[in-house]
Protein backbone atom coordinates (compact mmCIF):
# COMPACT_ATOMS: atom_id res chain seq x y z
CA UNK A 1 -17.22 9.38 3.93
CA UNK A 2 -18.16 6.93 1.22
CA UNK A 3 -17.04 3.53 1.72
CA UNK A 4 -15.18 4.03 -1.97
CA UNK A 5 -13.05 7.16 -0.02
CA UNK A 6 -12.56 4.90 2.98
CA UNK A 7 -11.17 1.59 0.85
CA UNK A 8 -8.65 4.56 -1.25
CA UNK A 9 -7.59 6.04 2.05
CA UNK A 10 -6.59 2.82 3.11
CA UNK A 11 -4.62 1.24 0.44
CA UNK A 12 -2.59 4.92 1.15
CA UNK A 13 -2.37 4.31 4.56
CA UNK A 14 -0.93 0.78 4.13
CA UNK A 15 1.32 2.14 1.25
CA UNK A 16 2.81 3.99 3.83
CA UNK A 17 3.24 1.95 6.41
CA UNK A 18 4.43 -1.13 4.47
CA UNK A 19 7.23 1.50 3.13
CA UNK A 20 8.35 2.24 6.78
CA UNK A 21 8.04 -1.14 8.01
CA UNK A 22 10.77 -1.53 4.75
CA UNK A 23 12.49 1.43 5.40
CA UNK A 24 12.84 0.49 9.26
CA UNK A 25 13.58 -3.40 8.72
CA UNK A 26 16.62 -2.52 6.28
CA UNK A 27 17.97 0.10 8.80
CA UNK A 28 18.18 -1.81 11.94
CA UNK A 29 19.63 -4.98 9.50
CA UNK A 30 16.66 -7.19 9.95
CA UNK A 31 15.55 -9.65 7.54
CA UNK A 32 15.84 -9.25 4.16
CA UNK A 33 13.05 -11.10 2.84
CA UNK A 34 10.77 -9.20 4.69
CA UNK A 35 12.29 -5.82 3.53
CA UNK A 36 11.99 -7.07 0.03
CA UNK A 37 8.48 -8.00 0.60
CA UNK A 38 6.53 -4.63 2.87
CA UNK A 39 8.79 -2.77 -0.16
CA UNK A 40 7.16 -5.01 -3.06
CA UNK A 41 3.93 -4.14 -1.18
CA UNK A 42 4.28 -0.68 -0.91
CA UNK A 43 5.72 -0.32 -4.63
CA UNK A 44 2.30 -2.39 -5.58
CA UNK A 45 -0.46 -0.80 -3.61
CA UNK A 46 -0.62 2.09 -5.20
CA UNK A 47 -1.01 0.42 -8.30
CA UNK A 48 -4.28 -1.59 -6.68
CA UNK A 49 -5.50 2.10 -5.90
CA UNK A 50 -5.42 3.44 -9.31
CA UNK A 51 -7.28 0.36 -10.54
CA UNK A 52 -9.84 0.43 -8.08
CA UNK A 53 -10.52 4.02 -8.51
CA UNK A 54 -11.49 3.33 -12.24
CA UNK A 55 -12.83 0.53 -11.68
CA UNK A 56 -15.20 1.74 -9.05
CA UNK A 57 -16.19 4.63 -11.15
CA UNK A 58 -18.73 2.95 -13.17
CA UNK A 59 -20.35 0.93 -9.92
CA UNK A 60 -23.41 3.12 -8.82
């Protein structure tokens, strides 16, 4: 696996678990500025994906 496929795989994986840390911190009434921020991060990161991927696509 290149490192380009490990840095993608990643930002998923911490996509995901910022939007259960959001999803769990909300349910058990926990505090809201950290539910407002793992949810701005997982809204975000897959944003930072997309622009890596092109952006990586002309590196050699």
């Amino acid at each position: 696996m290149s490192l380009r496929y490990f840095h993608i795989s990643f930002i998923l994986l911490s996509a995901l678990l910022c939007g259960g840390v959001a999803w769990w911190n909300s349910e058990n009434q926990g505090i809201a500025p950290l539910t407002y921020g793992f949810g701005a991060a997982a809204a975000i990161l897959p944003f930072y994906g997309v622009w890596f991927l092109r952006k990586s696509r002309n590196l050699v």
